[in-house]
PDB file of N, CA and C in Angstrom:
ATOM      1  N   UNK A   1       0.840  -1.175   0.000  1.00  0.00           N
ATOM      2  CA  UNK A   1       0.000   0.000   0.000  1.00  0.00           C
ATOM      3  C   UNK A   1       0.888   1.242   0.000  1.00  0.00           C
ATOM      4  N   UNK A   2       0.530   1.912  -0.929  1.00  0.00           N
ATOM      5  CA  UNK A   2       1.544   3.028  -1.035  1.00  0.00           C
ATOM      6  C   UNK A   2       1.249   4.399   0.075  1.00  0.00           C
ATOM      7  N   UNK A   3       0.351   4.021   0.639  1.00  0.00           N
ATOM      8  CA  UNK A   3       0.250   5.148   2.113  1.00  0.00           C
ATOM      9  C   UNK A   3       0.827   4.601   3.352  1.00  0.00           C
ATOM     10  N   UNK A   4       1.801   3.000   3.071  1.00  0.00           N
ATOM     11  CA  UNK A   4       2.311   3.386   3.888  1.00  0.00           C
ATOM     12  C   UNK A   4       4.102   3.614   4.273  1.00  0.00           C
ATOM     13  N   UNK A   5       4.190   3.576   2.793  1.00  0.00           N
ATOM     14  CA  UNK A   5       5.233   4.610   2.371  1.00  0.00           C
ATOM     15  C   UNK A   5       6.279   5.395   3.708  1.00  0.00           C
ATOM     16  N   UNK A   6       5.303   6.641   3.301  1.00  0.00           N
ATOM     17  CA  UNK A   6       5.617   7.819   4.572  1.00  0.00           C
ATOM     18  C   UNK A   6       5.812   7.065   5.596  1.00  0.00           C
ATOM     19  N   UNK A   7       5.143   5.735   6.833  1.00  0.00           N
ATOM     20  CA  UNK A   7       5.555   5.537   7.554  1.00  0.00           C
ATOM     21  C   UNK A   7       6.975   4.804   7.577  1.00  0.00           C
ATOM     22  N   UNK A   8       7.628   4.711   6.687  1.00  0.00           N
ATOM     23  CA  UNK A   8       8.917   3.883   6.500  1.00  0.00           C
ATOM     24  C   UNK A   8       8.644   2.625   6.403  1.00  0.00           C
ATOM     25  N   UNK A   9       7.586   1.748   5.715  1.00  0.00           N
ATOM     26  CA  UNK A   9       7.175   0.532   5.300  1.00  0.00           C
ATOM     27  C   UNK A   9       7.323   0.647   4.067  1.00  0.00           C
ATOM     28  N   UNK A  10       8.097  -0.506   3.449  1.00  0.00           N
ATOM     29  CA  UNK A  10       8.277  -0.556   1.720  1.00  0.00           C
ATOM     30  C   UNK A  10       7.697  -1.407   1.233  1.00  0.00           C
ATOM     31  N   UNK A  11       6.741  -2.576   1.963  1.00  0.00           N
ATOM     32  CA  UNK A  11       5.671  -3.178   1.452  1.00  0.00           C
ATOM     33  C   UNK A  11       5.049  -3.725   2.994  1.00  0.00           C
ATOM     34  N   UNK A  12       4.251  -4.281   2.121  1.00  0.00           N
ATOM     35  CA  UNK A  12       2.867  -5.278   3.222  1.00  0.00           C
ATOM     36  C   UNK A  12       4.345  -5.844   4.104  1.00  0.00           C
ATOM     37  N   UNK A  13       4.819  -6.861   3.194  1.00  0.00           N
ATOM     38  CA  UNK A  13       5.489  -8.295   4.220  1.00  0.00           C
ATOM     39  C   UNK A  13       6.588  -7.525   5.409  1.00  0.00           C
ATOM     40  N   UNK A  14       6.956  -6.513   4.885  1.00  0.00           N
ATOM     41  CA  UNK A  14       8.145  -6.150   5.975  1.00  0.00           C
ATOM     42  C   UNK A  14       7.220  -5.463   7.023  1.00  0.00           C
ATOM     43  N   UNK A  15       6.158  -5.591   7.273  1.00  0.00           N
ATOM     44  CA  UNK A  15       5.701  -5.103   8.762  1.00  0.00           C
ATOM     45  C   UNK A  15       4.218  -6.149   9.060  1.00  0.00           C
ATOM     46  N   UNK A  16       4.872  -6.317  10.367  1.00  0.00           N
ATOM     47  CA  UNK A  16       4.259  -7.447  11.190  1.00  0.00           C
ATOM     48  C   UNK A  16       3.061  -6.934  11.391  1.00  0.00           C
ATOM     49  N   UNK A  17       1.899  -7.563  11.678  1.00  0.00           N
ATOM     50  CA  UNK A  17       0.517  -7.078  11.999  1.00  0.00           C
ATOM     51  C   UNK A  17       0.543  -6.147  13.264  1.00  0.00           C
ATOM     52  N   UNK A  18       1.180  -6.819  13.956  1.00  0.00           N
ATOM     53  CA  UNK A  18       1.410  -5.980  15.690  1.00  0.00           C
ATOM     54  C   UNK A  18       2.125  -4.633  15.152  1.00  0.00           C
ATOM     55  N   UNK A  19       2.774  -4.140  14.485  1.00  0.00           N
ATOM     56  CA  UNK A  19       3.093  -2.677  13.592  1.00  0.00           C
ATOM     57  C   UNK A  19       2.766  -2.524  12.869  1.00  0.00           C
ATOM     58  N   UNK A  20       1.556  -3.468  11.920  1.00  0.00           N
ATOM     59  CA  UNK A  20       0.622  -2.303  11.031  1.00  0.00           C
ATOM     60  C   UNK A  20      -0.123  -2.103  11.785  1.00  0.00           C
ATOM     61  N   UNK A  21      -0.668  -2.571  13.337  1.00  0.00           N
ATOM     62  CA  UNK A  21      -2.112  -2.319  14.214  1.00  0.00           C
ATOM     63  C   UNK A  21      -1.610  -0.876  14.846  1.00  0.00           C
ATOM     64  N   UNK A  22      -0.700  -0.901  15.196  1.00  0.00           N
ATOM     65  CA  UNK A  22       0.051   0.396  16.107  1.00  0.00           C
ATOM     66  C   UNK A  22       0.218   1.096  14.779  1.00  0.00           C
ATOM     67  N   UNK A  23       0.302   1.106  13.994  1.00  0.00           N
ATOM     68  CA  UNK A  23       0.494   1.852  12.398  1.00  0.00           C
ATOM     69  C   UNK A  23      -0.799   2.909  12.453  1.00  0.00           C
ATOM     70  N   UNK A  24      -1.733   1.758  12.149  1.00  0.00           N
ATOM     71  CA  UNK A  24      -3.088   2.275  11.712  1.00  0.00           C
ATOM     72  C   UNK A  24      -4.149   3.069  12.962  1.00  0.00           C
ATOM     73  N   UNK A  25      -3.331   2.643  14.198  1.00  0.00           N
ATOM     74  CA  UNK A  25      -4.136   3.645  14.979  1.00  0.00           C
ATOM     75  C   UNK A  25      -3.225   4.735  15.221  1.00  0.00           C
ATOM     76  N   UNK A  26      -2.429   4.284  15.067  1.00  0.00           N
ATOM     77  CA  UNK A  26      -1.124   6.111  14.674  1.00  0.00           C
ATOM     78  C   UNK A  26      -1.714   6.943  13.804  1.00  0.00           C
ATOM     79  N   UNK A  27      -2.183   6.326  12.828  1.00  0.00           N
ATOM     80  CA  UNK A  27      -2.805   7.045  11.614  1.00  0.00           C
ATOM     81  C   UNK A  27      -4.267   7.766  11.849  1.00  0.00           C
ATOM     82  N   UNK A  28      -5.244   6.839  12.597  1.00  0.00           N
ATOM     83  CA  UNK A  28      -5.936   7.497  13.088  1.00  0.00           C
ATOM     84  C   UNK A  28      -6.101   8.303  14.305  1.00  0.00           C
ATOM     85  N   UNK A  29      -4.919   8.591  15.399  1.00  0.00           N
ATOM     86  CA  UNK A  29      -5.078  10.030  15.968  1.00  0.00           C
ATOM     87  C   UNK A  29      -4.248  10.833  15.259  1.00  0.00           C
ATOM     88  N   UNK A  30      -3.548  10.804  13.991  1.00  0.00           N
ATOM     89  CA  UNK A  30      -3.039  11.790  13.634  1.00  0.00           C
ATOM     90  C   UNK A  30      -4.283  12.519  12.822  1.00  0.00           C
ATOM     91  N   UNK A  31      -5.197  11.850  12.231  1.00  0.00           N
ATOM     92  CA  UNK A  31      -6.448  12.070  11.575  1.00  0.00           C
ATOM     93  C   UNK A  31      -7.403  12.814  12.399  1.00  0.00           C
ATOM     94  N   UNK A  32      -7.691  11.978  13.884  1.00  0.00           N
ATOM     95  CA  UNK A  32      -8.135  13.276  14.609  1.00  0.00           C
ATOM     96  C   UNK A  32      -7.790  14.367  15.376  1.00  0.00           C
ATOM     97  N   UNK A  33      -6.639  14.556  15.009  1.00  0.00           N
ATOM     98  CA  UNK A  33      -5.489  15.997  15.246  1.00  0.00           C
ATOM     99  C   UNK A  33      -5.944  17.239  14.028  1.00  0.00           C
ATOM    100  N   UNK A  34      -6.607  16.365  12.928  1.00  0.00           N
ATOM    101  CA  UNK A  34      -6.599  17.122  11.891  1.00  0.00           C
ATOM    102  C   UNK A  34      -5.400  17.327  10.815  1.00  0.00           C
ATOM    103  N   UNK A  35      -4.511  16.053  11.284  1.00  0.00           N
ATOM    104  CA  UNK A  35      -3.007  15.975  10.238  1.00  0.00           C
ATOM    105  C   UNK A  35      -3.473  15.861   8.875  1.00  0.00           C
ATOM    106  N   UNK A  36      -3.032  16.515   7.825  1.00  0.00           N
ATOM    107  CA  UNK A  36      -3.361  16.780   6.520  1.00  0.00           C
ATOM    108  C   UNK A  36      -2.912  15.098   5.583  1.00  0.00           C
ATOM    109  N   UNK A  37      -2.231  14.950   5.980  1.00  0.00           N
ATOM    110  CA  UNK A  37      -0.798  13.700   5.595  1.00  0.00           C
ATOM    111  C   UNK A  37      -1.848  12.514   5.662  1.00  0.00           C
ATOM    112  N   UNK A  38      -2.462  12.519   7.269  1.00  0.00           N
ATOM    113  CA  UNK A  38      -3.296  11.093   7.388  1.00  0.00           C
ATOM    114  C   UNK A  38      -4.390  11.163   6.978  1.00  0.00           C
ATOM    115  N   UNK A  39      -4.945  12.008   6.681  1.00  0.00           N
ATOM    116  CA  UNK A  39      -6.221  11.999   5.685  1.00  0.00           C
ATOM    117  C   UNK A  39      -5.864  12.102   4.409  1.00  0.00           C
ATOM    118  N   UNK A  40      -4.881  12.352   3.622  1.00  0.00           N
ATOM    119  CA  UNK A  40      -4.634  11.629   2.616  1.00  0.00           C
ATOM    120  C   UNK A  40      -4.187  10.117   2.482  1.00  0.00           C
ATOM    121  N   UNK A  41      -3.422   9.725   3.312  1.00  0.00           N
ATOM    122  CA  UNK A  41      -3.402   8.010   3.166  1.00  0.00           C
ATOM    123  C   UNK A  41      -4.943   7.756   3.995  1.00  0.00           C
ATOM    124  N   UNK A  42      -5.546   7.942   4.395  1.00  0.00           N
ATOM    125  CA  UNK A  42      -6.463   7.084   4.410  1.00  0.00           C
ATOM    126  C   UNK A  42      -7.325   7.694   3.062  1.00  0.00           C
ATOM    127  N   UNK A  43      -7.176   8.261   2.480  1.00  0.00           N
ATOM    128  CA  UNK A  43      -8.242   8.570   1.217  1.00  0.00           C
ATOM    129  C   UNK A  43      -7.401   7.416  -0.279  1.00  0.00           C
ATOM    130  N   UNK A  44      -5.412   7.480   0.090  1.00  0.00           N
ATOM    131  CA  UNK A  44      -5.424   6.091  -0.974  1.00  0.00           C
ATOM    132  C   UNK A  44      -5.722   5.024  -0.352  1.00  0.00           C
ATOM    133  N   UNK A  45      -5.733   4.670   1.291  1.00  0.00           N
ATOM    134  CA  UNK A  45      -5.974   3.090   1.575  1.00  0.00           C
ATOM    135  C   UNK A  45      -7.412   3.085   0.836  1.00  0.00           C
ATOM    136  N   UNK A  46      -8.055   3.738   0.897  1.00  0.00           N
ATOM    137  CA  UNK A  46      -9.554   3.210   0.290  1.00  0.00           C
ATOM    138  C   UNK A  46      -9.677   3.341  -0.965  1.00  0.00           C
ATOM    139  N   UNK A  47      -8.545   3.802  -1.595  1.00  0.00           N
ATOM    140  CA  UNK A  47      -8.794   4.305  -3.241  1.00  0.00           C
ATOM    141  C   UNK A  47      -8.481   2.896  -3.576  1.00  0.00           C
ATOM    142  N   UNK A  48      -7.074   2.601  -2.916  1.00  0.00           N
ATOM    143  CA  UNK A  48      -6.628   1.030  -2.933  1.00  0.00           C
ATOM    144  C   UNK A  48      -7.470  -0.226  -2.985  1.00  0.00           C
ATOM    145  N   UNK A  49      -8.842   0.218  -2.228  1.00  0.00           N
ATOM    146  CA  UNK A  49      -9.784  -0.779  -1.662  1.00  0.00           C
ATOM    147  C   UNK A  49     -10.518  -0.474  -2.772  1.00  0.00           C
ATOM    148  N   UNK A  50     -10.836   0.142  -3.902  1.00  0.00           N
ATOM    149  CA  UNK A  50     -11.844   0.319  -5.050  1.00  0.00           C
ATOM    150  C   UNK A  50     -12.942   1.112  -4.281  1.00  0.00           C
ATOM    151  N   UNK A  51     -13.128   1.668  -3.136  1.00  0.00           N
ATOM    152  CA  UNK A  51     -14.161   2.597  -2.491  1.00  0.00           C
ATOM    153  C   UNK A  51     -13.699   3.649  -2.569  1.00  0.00           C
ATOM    154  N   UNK A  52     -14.696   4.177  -3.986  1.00  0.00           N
ATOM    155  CA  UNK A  52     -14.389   5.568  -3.742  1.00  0.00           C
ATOM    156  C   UNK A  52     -15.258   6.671  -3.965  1.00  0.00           C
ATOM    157  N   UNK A  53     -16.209   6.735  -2.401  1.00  0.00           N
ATOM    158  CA  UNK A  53     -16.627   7.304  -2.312  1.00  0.00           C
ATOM    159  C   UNK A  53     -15.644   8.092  -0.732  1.00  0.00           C
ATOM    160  N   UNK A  54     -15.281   7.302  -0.154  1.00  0.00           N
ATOM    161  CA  UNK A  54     -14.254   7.742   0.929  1.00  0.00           C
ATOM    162  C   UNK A  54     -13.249   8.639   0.667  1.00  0.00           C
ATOM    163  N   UNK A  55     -12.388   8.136  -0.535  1.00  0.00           N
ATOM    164  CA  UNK A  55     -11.106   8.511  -1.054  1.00  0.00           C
ATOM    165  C   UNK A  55     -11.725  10.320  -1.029  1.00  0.00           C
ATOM    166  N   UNK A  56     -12.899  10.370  -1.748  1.00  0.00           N
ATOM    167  CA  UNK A  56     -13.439  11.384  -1.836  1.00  0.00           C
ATOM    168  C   UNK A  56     -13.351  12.652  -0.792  1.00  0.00           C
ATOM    169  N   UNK A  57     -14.297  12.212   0.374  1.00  0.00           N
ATOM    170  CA  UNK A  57     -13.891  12.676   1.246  1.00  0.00           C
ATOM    171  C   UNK A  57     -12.802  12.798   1.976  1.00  0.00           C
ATOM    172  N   UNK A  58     -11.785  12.040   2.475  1.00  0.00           N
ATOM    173  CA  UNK A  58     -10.334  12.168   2.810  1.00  0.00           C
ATOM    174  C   UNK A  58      -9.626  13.173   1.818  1.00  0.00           C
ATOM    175  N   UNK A  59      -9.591  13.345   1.109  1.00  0.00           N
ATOM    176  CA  UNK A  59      -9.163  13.910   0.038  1.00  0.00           C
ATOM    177  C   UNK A  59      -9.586  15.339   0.010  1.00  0.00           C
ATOM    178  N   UNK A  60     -10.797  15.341   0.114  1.00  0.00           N
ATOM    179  CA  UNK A  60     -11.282  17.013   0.204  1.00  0.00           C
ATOM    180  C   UNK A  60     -10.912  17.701   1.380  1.00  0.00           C
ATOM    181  N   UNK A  61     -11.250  16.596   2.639  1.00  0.00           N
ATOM    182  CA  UNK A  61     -10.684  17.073   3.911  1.00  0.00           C
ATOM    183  C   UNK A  61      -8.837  17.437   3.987  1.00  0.00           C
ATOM    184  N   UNK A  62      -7.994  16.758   3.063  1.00  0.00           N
ATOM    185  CA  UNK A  62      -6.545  16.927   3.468  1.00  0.00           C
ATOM    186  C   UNK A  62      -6.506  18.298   2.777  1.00  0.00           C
ATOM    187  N   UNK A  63      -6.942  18.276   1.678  1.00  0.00           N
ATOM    188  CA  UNK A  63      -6.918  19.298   0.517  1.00  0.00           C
ATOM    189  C   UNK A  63      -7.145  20.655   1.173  1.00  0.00           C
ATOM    190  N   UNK A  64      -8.311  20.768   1.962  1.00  0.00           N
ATOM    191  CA  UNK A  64      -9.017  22.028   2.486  1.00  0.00           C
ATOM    192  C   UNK A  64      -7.678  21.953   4.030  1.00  0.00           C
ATOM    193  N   UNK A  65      -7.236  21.401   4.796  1.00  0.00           N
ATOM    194  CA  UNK A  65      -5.694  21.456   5.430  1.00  0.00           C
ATOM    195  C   UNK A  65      -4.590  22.117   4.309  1.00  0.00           C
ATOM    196  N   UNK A  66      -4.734  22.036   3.843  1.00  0.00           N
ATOM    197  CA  UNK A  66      -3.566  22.426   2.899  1.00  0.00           C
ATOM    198  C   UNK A  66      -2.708  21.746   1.880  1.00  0.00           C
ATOM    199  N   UNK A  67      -3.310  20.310   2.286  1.00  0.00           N
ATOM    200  CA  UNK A  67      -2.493  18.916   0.809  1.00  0.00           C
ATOM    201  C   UNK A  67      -2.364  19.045  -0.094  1.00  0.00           C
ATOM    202  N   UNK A  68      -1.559  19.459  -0.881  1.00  0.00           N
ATOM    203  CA  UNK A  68      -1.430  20.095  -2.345  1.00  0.00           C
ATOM    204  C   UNK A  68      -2.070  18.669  -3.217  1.00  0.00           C
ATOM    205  N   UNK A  69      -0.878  17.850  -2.657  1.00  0.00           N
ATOM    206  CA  UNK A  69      -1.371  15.893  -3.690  1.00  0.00           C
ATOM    207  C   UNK A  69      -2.629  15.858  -3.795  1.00  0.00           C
ATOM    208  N   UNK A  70      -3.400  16.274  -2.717  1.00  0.00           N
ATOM    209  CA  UNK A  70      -5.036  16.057  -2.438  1.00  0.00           C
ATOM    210  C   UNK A  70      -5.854  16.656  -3.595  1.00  0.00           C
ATOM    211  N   UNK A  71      -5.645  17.750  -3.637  1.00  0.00           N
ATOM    212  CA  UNK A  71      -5.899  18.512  -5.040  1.00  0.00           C
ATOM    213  C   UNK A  71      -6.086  17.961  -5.995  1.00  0.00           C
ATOM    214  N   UNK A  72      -4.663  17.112  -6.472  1.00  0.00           N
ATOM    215  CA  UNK A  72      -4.383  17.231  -7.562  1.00  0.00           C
ATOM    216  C   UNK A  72      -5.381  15.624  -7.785  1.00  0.00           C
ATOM    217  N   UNK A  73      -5.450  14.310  -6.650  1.00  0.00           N
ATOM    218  CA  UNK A  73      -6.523  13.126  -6.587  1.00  0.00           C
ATOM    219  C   UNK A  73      -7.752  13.829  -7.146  1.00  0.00           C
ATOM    220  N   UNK A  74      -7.686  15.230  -6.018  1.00  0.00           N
ATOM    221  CA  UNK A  74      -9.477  15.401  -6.439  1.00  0.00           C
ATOM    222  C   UNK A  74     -10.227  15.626  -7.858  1.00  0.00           C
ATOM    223  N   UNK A  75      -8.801  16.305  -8.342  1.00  0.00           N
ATOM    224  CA  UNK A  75      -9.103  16.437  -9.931  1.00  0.00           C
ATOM    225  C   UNK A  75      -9.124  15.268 -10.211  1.00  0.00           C
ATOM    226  N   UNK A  76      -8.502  14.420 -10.633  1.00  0.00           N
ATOM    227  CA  UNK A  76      -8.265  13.339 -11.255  1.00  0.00           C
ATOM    228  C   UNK A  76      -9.979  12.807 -10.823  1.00  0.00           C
ATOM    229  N   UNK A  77     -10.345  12.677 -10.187  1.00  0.00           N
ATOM    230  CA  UNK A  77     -12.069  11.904  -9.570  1.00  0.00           C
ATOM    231  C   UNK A  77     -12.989  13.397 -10.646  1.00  0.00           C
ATOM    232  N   UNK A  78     -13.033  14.794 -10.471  1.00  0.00           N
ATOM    233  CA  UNK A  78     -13.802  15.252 -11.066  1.00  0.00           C
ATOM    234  C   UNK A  78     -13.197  15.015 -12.677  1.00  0.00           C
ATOM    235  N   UNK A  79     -12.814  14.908 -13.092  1.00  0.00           N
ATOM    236  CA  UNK A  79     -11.872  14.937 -14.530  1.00  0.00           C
ATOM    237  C   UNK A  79     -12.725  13.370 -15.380  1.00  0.00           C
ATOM    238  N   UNK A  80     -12.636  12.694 -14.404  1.00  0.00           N
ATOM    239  CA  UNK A  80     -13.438  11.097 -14.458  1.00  0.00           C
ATOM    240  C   UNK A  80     -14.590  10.680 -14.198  1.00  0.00           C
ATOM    241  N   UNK A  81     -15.036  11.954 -13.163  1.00  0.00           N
ATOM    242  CA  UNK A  81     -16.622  11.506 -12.689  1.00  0.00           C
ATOM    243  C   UNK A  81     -16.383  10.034 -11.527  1.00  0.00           C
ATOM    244  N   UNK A  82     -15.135  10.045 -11.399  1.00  0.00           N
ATOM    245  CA  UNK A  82     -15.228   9.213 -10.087  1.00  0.00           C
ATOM    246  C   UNK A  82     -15.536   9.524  -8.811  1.00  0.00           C
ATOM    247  N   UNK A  83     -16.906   8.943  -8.443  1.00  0.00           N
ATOM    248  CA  UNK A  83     -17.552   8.819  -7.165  1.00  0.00           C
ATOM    249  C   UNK A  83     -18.326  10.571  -6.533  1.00  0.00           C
ATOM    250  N   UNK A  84     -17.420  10.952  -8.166  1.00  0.00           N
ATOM    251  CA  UNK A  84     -18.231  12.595  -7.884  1.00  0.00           C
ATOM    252  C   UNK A  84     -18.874  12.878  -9.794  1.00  0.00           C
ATOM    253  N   UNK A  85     -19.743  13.542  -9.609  1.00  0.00           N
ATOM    254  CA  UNK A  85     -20.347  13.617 -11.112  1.00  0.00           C
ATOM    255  C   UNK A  85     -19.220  14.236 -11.958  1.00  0.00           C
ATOM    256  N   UNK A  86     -19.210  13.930 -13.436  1.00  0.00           N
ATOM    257  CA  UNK A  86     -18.005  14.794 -13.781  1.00  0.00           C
ATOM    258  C   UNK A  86     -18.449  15.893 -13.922  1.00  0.00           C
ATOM    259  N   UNK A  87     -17.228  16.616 -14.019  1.00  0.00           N
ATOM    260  CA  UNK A  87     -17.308  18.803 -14.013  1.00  0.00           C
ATOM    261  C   UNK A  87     -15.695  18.960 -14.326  1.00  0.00           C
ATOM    262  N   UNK A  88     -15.771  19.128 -15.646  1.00  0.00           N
ATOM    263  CA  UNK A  88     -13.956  19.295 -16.570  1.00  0.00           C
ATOM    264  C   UNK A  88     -13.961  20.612 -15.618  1.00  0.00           C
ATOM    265  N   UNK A  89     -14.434  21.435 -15.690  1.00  0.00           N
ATOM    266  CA  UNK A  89     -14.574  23.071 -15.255  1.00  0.00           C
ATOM    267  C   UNK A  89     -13.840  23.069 -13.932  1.00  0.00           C
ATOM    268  N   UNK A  90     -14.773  22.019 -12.763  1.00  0.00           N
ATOM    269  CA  UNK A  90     -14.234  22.419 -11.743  1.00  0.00           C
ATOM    270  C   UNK A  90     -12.451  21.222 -11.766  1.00  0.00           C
ATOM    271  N   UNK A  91     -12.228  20.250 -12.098  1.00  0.00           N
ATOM    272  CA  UNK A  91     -11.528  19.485 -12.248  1.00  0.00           C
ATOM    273  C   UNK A  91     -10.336  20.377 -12.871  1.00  0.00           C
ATOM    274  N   UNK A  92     -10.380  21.326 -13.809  1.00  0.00           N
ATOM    275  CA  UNK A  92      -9.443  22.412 -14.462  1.00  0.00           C
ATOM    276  C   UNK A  92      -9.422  23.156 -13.362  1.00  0.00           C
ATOM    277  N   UNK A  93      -9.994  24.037 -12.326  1.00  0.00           N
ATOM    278  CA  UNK A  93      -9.673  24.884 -11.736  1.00  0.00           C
ATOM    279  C   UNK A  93      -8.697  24.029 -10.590  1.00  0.00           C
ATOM    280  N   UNK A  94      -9.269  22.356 -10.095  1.00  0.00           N
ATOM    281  CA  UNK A  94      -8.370  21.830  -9.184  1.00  0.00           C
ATOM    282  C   UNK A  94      -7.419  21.670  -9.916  1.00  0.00           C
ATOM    283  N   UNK A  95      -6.625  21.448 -11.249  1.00  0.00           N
ATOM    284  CA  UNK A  95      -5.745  20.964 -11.776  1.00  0.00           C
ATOM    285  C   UNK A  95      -4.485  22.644 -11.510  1.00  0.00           C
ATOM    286  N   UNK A  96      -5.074  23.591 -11.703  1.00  0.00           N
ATOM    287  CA  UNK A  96      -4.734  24.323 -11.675  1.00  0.00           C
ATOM    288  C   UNK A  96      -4.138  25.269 -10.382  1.00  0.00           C
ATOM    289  N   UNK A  97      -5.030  24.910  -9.084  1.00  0.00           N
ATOM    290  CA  UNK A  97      -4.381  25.507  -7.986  1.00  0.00           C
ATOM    291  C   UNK A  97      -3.153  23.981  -7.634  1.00  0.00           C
ATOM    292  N   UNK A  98      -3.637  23.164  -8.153  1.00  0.00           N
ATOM    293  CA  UNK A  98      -1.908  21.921  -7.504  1.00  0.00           C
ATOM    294  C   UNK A  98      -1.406  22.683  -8.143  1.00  0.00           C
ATOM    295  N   UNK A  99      -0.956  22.535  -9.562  1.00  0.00           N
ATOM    296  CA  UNK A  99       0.210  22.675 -10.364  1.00  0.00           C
ATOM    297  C   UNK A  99       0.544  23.828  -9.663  1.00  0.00           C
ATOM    298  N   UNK A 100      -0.187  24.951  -9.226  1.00  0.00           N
ATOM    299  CA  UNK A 100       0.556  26.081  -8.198  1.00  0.00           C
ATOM    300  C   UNK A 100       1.326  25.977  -7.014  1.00  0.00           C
ATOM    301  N   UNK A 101       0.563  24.975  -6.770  1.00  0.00           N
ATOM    302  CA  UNK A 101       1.395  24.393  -5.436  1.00  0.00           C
ATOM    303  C   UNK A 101       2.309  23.500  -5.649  1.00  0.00           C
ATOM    304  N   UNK A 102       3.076  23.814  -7.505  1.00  0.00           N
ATOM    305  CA  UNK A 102       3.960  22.215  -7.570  1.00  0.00           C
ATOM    306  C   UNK A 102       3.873  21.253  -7.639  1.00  0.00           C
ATOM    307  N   UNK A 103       2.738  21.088  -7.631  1.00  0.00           N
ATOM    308  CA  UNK A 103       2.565  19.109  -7.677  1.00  0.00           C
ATOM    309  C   UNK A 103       2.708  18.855  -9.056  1.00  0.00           C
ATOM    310  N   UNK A 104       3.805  18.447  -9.677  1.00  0.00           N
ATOM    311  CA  UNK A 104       4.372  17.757 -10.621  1.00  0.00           C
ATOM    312  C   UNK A 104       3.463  17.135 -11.134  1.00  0.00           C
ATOM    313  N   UNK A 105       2.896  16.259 -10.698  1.00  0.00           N
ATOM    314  CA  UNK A 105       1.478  15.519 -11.632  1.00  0.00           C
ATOM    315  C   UNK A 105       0.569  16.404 -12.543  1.00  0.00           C
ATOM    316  N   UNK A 106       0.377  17.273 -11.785  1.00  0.00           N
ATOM    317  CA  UNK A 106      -1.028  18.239 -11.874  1.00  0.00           C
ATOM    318  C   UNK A 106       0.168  19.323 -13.058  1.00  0.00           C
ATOM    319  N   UNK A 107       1.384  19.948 -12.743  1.00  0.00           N
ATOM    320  CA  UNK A 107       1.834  20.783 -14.065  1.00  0.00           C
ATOM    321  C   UNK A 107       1.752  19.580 -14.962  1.00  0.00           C
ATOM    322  N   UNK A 108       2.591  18.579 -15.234  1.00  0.00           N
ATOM    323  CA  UNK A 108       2.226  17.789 -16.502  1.00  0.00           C
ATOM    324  C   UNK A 108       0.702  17.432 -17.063  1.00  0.00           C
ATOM    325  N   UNK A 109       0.007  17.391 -16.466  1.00  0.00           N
ATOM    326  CA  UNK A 109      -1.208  17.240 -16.889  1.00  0.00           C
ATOM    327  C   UNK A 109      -1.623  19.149 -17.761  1.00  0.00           C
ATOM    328  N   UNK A 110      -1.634  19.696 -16.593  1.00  0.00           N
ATOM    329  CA  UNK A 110      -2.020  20.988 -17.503  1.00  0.00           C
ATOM    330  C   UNK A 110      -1.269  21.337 -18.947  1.00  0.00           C
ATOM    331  N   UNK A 111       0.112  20.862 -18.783  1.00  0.00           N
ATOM    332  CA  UNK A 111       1.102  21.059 -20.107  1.00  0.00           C
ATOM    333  C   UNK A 111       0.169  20.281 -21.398  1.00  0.00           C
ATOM    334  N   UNK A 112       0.103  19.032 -20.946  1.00  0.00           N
ATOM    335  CA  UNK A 112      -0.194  18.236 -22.246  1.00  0.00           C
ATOM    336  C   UNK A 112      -2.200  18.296 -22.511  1.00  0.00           C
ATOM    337  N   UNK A 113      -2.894  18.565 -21.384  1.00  0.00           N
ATOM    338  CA  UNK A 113      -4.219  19.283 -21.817  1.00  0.00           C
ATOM    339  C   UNK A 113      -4.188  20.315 -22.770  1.00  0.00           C
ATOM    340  N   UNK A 114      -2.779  21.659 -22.784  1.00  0.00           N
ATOM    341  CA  UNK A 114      -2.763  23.165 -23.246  1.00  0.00           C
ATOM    342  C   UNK A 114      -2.513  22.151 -25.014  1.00  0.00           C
ATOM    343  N   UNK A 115      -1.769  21.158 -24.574  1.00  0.00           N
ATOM    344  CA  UNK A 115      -1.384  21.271 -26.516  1.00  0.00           C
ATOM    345  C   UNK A 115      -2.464  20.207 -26.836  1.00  0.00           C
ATOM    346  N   UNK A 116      -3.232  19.418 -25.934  1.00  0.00           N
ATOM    347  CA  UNK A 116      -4.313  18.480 -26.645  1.00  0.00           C
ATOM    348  C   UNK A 116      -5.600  18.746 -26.134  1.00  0.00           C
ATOM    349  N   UNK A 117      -6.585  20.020 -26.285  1.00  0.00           N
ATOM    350  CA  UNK A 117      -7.784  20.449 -26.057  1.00  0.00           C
ATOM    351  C   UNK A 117      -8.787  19.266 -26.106  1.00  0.00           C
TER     352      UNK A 117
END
């Protein structure tokens, strides 16, 4: 799972259940601290899980903290109409405040949208 990355896990097998359990409730009081970081991995653990109506929310919540990455997911869901109706409009305006904030994903995407309308 690639959210759990950030915690210094490089896959499933190198962490024992007894440290993904202490993992995942790490994750959730950092979530109810309002940490921007853990509401984005819990918006990919569930993107991971094919639920995505969650990802959704985690995502809007890190985003509105300040998550630039979050942004740039949320576009990608309005851009697709995943788990949110599509809206290119608003999906361009999210594509557009990441790439401000740098998120590398989100400038390449705007680059190759400008030369393929």
């Amino acid at each position: 799972m690639r959210c759990l990355q950030w915690a210094g896990f490089t896959s499933m097998e190198s962490a024992s259940n007894r440290t993904l359990s202490r993992h995942f409730d790490g994750i959730g009081n950092l979530r109810d601290k309002g940490i921007s970081r853990a509401m984005f991995s819990l918006g990919q653990m569930a993107y991971d899980e094919r639920d995505y109506a969650d990802p959704e929310v985690w995502f809007t919540r890190a985003a509105e903290k300040g998550h630039a990455v979050s942004l740039y997911w949320l576009d990608k869901f309005y851009w697709r109409g995943n788990c949110v109706l599509e809206n290119r409009k608003e999906a361009m305006a999210l594509f557009q405040r990441a790439a401000s904030k740098k998120v590398p994903a989100a400038q390449r995407m705007l680059r190759f949208l400008s030369r393929h309308p």
